[in-house]
C-alpha atoms as a PDB file:
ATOM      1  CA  UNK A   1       0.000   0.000   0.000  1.00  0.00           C
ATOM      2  CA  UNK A   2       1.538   3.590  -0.934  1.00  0.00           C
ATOM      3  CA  UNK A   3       2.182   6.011   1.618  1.00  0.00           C
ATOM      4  CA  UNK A   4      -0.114   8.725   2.584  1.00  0.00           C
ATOM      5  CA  UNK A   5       2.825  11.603   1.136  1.00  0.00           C
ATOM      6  CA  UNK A   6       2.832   9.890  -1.867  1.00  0.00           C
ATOM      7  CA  UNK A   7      -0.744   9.895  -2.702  1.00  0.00           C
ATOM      8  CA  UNK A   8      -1.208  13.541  -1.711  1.00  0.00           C
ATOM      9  CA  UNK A   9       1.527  13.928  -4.226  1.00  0.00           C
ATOM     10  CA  UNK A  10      -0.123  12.048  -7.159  1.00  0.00           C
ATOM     11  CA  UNK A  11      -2.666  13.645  -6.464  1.00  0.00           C
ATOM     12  CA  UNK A  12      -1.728  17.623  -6.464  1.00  0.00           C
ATOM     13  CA  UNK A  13       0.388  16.705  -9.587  1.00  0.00           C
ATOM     14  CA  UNK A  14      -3.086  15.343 -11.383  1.00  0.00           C
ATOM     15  CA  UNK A  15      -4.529  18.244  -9.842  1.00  0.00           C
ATOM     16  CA  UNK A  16      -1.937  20.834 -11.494  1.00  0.00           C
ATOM     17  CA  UNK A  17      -1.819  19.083 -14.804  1.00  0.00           C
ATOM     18  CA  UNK A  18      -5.598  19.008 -15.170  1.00  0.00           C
ATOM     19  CA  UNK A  19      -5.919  23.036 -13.868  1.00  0.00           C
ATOM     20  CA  UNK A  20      -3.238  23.823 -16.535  1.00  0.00           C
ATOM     21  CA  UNK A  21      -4.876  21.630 -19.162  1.00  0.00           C
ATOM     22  CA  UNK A  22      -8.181  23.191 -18.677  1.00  0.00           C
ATOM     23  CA  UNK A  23      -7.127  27.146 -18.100  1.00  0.00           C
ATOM     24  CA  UNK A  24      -4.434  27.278 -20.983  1.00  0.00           C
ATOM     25  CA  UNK A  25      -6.999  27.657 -23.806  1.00  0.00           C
ATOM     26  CA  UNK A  26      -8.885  29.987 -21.999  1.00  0.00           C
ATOM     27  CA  UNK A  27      -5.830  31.840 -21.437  1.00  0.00           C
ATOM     28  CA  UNK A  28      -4.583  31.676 -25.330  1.00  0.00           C
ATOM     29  CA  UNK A  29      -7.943  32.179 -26.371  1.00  0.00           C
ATOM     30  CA  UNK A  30      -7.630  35.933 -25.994  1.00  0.00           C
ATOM     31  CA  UNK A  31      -5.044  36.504 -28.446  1.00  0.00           C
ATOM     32  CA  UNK A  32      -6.580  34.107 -30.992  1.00  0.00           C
ATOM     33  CA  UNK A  33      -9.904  35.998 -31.108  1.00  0.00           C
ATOM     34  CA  UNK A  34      -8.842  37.825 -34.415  1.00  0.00           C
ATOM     35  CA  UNK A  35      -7.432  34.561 -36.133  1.00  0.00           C
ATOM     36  CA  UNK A  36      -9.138  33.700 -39.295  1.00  0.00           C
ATOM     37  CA  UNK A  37      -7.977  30.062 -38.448  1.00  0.00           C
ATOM     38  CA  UNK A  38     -10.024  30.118 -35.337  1.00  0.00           C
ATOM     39  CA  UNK A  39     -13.067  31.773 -37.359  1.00  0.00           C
ATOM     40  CA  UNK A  40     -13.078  29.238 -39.599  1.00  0.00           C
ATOM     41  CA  UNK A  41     -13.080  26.403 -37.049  1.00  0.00           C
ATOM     42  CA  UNK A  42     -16.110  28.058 -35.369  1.00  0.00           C
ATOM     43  CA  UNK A  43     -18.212  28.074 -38.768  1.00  0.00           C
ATOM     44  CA  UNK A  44     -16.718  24.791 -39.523  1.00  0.00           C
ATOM     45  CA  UNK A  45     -16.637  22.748 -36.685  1.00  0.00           C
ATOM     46  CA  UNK A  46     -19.819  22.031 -35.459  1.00  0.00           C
ATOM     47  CA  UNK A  47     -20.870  21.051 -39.588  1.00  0.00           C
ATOM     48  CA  UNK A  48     -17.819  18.586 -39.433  1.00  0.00           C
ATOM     49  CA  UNK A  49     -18.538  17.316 -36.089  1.00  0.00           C
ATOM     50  CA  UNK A  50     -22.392  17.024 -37.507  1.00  0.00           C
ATOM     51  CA  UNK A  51     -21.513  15.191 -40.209  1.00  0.00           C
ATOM     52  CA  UNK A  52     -19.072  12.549 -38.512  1.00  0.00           C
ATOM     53  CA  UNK A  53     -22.131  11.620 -36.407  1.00  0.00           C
ATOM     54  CA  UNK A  54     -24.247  11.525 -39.046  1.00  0.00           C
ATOM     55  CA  UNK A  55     -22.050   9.248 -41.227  1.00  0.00           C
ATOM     56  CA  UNK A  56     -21.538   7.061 -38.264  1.00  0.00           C
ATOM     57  CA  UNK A  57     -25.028   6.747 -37.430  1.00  0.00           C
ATOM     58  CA  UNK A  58     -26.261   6.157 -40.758  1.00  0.00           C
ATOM     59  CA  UNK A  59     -23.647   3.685 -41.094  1.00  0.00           C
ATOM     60  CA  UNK A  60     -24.993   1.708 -38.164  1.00  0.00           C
ATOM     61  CA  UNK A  61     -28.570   1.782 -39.218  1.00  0.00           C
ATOM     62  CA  UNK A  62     -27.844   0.838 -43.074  1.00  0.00           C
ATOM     63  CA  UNK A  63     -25.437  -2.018 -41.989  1.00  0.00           C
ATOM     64  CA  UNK A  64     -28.048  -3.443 -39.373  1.00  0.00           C
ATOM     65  CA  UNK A  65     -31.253  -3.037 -41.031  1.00  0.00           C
ATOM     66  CA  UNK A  66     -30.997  -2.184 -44.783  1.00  0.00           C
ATOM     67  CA  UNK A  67     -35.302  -1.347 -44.562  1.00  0.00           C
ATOM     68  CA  UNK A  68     -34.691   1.380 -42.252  1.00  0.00           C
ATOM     69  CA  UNK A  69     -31.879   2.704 -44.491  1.00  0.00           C
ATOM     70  CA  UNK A  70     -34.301   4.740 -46.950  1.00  0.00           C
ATOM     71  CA  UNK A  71     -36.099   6.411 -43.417  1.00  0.00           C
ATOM     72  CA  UNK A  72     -32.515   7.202 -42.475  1.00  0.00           C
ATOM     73  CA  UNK A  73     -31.932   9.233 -45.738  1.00  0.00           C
ATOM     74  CA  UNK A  74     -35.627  10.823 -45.524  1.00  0.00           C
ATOM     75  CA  UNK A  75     -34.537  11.738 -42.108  1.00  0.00           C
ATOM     76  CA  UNK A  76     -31.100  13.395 -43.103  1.00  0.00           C
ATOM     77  CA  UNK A  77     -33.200  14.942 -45.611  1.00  0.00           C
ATOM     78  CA  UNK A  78     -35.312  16.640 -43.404  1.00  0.00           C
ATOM     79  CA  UNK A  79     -32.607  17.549 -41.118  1.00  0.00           C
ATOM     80  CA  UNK A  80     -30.700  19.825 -43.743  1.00  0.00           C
ATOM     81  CA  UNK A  81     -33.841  21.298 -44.723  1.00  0.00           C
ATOM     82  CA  UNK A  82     -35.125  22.097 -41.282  1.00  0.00           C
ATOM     83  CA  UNK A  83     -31.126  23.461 -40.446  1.00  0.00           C
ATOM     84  CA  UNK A  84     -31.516  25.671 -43.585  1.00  0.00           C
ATOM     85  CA  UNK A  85     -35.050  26.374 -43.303  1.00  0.00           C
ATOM     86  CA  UNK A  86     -35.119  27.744 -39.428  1.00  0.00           C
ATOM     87  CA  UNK A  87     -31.719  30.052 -39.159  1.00  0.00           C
ATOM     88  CA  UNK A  88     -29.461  27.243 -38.761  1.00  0.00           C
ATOM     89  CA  UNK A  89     -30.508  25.948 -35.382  1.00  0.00           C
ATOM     90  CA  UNK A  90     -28.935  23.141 -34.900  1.00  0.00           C
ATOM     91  CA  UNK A  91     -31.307  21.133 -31.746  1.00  0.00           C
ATOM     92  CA  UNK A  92     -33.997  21.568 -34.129  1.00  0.00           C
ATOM     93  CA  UNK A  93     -33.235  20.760 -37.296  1.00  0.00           C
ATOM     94  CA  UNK A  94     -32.281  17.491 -35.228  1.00  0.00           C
ATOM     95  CA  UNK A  95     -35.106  16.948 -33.780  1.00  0.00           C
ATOM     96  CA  UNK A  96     -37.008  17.314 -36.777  1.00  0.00           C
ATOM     97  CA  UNK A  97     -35.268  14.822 -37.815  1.00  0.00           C
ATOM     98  CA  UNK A  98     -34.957  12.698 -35.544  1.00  0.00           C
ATOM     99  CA  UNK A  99     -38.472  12.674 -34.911  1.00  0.00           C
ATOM    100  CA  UNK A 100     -39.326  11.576 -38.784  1.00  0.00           C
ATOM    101  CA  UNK A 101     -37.302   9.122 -38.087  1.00  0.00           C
ATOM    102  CA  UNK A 102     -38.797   7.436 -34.904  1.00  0.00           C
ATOM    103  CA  UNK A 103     -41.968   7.998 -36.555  1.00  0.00           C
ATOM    104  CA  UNK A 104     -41.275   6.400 -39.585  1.00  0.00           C
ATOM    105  CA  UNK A 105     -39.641   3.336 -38.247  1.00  0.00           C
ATOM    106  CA  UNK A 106     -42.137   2.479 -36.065  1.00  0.00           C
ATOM    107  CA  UNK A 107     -45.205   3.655 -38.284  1.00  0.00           C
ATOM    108  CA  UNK A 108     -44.302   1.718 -41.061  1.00  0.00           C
END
């Protein structure tokens, strides 16, 4: 069994690394307001991030049940229309969507 010392120590080094880990962007983030590189990430992020779930999800639903795969597209359809339609908001244009979804699956 480790000592108590060395236990405290572990754990104020975790402590330190995870306080410097967490306050560093904030810190940096200041300067890098004006960035176009951290612009663009802002606009482009959340699409990417969006669409890697998207992909994944579909790719999980047409592998496992190739019936629900043309609901899946429907849904996706309805998604991007409901994200363009409504000012881009993202919870719901995916709830839109995921509601056709559910609703299709089960209704038919």
């Amino acid at each position: 069994m480790p000592s108590t010392s060395y236990l405290v120590a572990v754990l104020a080094i975790v402590f330190g690394i995870t306080l410097a880990l967490r306050a560093v962007p904030f810190a940096v983030l200041g300067r890098l307001r004006e960035s176009d590189v951290v612009r663009r990430l802002a606009m482009w992020m959340p699409v990417g991030i969006l669409a890697v779930l998207a992909v994944t999800a579909l790719h999980g639903t047409i592998t496992t049940d190739p019936h629900g795969a043309g609901y899946a597209l429907l849904a996706v359809a309805v998604t991007i229309g409901a994200h363009l339609a409504f000012g881009r908001r993202t919870v719901l244009s995916v709830g839109a969507g995921t509601a056709v979804y559910v609703v299709l699956l089960n209704a038919l």
